[in-house]
Protein backbone atom coordinates (compact mmCIF):
# COMPACT_ATOMS: atom_id res chain seq x y z
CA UNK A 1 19.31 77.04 -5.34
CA UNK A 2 16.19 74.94 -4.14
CA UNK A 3 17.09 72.04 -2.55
CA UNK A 4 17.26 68.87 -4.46
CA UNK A 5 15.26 65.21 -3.77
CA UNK A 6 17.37 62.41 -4.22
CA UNK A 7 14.92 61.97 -7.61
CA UNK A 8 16.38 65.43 -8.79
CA UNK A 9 19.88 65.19 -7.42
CA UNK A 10 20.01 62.20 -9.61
CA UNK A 11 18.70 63.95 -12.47
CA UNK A 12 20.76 66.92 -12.00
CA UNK A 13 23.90 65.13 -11.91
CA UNK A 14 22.97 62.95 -15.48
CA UNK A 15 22.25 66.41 -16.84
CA UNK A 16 25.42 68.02 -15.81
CA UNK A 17 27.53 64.41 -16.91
CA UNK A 18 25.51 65.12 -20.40
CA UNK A 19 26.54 68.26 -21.15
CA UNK A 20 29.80 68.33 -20.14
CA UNK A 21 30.03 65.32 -22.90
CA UNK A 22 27.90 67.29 -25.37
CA UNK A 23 29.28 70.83 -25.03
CA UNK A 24 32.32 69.72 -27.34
CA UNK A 25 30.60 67.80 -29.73
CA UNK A 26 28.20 71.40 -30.72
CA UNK A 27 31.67 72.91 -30.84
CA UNK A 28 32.60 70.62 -33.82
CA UNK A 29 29.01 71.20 -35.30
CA UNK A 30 29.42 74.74 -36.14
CA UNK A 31 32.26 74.37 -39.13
CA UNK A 32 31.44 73.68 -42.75
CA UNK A 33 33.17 74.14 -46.03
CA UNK A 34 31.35 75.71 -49.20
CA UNK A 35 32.98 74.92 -52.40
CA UNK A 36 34.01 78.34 -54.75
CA UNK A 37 35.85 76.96 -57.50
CA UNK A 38 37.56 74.13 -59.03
CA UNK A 39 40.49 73.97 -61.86
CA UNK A 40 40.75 72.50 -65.29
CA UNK A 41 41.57 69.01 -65.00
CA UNK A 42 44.83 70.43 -66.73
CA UNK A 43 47.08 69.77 -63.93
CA UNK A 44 49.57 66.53 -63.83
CA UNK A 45 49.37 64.59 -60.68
CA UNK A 46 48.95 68.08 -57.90
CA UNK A 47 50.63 66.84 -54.21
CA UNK A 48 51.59 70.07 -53.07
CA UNK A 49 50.19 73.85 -52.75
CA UNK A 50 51.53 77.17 -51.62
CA UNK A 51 50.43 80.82 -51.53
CA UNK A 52 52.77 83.43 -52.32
CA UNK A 53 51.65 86.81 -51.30
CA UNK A 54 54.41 89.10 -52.83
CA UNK A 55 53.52 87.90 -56.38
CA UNK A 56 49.83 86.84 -55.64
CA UNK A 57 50.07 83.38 -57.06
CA UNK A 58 49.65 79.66 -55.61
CA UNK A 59 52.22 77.66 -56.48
CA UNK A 60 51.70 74.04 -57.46
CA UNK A 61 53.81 70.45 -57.61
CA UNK A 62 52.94 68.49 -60.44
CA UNK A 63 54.34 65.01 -59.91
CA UNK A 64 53.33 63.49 -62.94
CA UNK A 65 53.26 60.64 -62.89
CA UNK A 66 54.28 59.10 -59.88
CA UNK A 67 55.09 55.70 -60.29
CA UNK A 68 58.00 56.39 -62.71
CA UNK A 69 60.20 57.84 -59.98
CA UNK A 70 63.69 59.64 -61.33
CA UNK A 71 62.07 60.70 -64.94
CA UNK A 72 62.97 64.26 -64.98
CA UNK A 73 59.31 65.63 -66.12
CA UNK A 74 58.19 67.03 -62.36
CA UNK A 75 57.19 70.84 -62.64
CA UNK A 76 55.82 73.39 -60.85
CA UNK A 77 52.85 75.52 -62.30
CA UNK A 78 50.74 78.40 -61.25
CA UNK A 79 47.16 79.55 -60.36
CA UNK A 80 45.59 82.63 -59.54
CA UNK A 81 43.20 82.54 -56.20
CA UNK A 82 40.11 82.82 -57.96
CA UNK A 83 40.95 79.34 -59.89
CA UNK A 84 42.49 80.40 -63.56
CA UNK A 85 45.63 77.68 -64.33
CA UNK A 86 47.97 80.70 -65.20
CA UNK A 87 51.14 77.84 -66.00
CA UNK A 88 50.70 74.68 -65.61
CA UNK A 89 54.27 73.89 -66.20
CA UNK A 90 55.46 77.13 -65.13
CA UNK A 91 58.96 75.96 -63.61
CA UNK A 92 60.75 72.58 -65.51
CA UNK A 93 63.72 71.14 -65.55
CA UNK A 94 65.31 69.65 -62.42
CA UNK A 95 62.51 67.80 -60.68
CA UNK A 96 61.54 64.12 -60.76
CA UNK A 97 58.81 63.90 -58.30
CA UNK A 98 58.09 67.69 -56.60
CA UNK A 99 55.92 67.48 -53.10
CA UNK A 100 56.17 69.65 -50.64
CA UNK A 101 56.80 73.61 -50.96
CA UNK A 102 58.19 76.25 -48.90
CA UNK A 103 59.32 79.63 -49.64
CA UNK A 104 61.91 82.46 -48.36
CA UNK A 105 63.76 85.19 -49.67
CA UNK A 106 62.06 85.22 -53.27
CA UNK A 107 63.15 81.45 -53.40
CA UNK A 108 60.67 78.52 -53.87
CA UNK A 109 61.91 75.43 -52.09
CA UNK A 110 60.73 71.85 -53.92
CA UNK A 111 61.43 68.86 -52.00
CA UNK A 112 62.18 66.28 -54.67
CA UNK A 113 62.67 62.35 -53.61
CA UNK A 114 66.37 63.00 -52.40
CA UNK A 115 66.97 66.38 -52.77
CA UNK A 116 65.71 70.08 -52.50
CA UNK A 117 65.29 72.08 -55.56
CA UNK A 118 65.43 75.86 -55.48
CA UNK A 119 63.79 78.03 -58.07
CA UNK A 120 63.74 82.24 -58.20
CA UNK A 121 60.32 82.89 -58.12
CA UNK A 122 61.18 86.12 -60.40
CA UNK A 123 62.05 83.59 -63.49
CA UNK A 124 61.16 80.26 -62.61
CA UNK A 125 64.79 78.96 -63.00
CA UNK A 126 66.19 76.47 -61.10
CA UNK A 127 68.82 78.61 -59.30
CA UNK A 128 70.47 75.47 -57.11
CA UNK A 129 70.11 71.99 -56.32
CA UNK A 130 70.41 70.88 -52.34
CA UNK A 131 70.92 67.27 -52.08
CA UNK A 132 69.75 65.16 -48.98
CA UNK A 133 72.75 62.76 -48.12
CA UNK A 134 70.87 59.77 -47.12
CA UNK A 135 67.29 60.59 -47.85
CA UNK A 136 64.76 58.51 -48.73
CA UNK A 137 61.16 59.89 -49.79
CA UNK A 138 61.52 63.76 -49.21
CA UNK A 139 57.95 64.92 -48.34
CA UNK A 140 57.03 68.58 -47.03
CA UNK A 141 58.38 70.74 -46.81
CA UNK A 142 58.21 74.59 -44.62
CA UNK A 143 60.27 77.76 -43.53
CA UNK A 144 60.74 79.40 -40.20
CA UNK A 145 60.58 83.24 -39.41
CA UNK A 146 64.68 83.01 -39.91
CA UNK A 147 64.52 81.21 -43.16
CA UNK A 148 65.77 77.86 -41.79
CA UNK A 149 63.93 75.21 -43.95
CA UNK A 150 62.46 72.02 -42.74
CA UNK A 151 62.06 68.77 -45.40
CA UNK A 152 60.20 65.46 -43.74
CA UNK A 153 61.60 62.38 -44.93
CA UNK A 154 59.37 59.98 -45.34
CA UNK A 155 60.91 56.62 -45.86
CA UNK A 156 63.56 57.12 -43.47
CA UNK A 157 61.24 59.19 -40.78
CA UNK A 158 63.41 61.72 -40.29
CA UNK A 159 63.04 65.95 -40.51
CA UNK A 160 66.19 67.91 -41.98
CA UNK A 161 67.30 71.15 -41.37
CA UNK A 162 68.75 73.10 -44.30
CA UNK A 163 70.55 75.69 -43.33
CA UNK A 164 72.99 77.92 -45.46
CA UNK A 165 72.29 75.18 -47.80
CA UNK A 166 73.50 72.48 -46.35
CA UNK A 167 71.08 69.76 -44.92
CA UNK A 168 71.63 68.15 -41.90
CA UNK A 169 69.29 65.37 -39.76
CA UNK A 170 67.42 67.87 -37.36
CA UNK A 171 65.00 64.82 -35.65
CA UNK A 172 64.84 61.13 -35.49
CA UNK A 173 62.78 59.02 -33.46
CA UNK A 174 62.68 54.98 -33.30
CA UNK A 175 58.47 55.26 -33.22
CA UNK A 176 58.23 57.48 -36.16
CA UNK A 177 56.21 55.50 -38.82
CA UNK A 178 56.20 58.08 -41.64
CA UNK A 179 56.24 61.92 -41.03
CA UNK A 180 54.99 64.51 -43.47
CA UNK A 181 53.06 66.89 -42.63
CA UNK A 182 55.22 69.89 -41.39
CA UNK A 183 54.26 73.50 -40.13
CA UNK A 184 56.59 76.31 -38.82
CA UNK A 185 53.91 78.52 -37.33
CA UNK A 186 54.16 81.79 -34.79
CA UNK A 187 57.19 80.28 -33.38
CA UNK A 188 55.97 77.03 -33.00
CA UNK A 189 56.66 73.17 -35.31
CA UNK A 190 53.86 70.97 -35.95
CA UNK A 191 53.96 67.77 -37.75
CA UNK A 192 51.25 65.04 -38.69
CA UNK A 193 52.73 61.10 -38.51
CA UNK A 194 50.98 59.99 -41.71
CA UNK A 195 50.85 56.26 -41.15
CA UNK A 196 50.27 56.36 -37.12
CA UNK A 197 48.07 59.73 -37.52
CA UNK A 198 49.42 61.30 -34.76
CA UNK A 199 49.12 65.24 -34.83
CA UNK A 200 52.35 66.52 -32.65
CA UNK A 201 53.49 69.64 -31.64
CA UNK A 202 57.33 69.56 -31.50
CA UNK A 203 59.64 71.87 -29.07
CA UNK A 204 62.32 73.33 -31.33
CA UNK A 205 64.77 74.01 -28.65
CA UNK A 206 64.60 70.29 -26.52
CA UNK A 207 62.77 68.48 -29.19
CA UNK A 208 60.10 66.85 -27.28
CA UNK A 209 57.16 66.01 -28.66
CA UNK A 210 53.05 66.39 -27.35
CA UNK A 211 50.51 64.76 -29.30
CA UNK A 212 47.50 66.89 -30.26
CA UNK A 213 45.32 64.69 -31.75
CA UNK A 214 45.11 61.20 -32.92
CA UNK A 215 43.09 59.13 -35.27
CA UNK A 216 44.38 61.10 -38.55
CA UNK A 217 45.54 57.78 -40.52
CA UNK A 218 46.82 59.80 -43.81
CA UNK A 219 47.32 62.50 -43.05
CA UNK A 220 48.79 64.46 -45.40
CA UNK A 221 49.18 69.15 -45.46
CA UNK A 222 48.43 70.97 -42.01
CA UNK A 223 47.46 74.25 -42.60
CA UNK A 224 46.74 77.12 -39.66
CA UNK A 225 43.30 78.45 -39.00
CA UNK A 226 43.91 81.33 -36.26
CA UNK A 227 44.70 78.53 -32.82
CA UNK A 228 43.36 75.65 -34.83
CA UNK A 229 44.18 73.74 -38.12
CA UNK A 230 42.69 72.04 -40.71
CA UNK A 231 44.74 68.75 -41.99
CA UNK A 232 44.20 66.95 -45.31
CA UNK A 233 44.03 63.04 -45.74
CA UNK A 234 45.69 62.06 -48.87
CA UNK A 235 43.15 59.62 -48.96
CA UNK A 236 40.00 62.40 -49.84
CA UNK A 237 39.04 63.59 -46.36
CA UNK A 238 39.98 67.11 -44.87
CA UNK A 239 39.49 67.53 -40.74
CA UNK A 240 39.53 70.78 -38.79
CA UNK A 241 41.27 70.61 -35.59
CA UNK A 242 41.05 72.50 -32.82
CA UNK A 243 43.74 73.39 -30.38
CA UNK A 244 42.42 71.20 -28.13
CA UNK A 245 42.97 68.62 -30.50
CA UNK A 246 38.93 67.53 -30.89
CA UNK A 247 38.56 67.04 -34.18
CA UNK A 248 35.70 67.47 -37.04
CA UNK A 249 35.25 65.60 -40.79
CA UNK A 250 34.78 68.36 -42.86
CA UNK A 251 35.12 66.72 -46.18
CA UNK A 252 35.26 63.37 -47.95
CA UNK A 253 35.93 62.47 -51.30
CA UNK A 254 36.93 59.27 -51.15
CA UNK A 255 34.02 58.16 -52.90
CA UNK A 256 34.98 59.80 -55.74
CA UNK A 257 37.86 58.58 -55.96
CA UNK A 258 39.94 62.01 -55.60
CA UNK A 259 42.75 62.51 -53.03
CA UNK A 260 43.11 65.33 -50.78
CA UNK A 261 46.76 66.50 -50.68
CA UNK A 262 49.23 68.98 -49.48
CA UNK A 263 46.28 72.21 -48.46
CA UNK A 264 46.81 75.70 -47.97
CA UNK A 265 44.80 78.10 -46.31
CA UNK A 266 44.72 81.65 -47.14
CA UNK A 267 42.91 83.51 -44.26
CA UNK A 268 42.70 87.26 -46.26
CA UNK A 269 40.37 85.16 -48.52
CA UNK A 270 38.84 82.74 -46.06
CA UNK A 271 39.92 80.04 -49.07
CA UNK A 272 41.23 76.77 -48.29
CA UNK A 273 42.54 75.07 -51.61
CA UNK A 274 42.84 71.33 -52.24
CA UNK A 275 44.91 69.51 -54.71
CA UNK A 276 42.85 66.35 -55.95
CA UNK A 277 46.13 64.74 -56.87
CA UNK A 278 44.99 61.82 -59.28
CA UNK A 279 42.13 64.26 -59.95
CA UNK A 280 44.57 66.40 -61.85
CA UNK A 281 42.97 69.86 -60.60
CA UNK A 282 42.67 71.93 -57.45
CA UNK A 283 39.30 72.78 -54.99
CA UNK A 284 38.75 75.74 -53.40
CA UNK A 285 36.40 76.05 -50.26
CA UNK A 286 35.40 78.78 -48.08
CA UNK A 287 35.25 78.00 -44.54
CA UNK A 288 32.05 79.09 -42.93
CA UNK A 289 31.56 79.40 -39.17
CA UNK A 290 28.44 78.97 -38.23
């Protein structure tokens, strides 16, 4: 290297400052989502999607109409992943206001205000009911590679553990504001604090937590991208976040005036899917890496 006036040094050093600062920010340039297909606006109320591989179908939570509560009309429909409603009301009977899905053994797990539902995906039926002594708003819900299943509580910010159907409190903490967001993913838990939006990792075995990223206010579905994530806002926006926890906007529909709920991301098809919620339909985007 040539040697350097103090005029040069100077300017070296601003460039170097520069793009250490500006190397990250063309990381979270390159990302962009290109809309495939949208549903019929057929849906009632959508909070919650999941893929299901074995039968080839997403799975979806119709709440309808969520400020009734305990009515007894939630349901659970079905959609193919190029966009066709195959049922909206596929599964009914059982539900009041059906969030968050997981599923293990054939069984589709519904958390529903104070209890889990559990419905054979073979008929639809409602094979058994799991109720949540205690709970409050049961949220999301996911499954671990043993089939232990996970259920945020919302209202009381807790997480259960179900195991041989029996649910017990599996983490508590005092500066919880409302969890939701949950993800049991290559051996690791994730969860997204919804009102503080707080993006933590979570160590199964001694329960501590790291934060990944912050500034996620609403934050609502996490879904897994390879090392990274993408994470909906229930209030319209989705962000794609990278291990490293930067973060990137990648859409907003707040304007209008449709939600952006529980996602899933199916990475055979490079689709993530949406649920508008008060939109009554579900988005699909490719995610394009530029």
């Amino acid at each position: 290297m040539k040697n350097l006036t103090p005029k040069n040094s100077l300017l070296f050093c601003l460039c170097t400052l520069c793009s250490a600062f500006y190397e990250p920010v063309m990381g979270q340039t390159d990302i962009r989502l290109e809309k495939k297909w949208e549903t019929p606006t057929t849906l009632k109320e959508p909070e919650s999607v999941l893929f299901d591989a074995k039968s080839n179908v997403i799975y979806v939570s119709n709440i309808n109409d969520p400020k009734a509560g305990k009515d007894g009309n939630g349901s659970i429909g079905r959609i193919s992943p190029e966009g066709k409603i195959l049922e909206v009301e596929w599964a009914i009977g059982g539900m009041d206001s059906p969030k968050g899905l997981g599923l293990s053994k054939g069984l589709l797990y519904v958390a529903d205000l104070k209890k889990v539902v559990v419905i054979d995906t073979k008929t639809g039926k409602l094979v058994k009911t799991i109720e949540v002594e205690g709970a409050g708003m049961l949220n999301d819900i996911t499954v671990d590679k043993k089939g232990i299943v996970y259920v945020s509580d919302s209202d009381n910010k807790k997480i259960y553990q179900i195991k041989n159907d029996k649910a017990s409190v599996w983490l508590e903490k005092d500066f919880f504001q409302k969890p939701n967001g949950l993800l049991a993913y290559q051996n690791k838990f994730y969860m997204i604090d919804m009102n503080a939006g707080i993006f933590y990792e979570i160590d199964k075995k001694t329960k501590s937590l790291r934060k990944i990223a912050e500034g996620l206010q609403g934050g609502d579905g996490i879904a897994p991208i390879g090392d990274d994530f993408i994470i909906s806002n229930w209030n319209g926006e989705v962000y794609y976040v990278w291990a490293n926890g930067k973060t990137k906007k990648l859409l907003d529909t707040k304007a209008e005036h449709l939600n952006a709920a529980d996602l899933i991301y199916l990475p055979e098809q490079n689709l993530l899917v949406v649920p508008t919620f008060y939109g009554n339909t579900a988005v699909a985007y490719k995610v394009i890496k530029e």
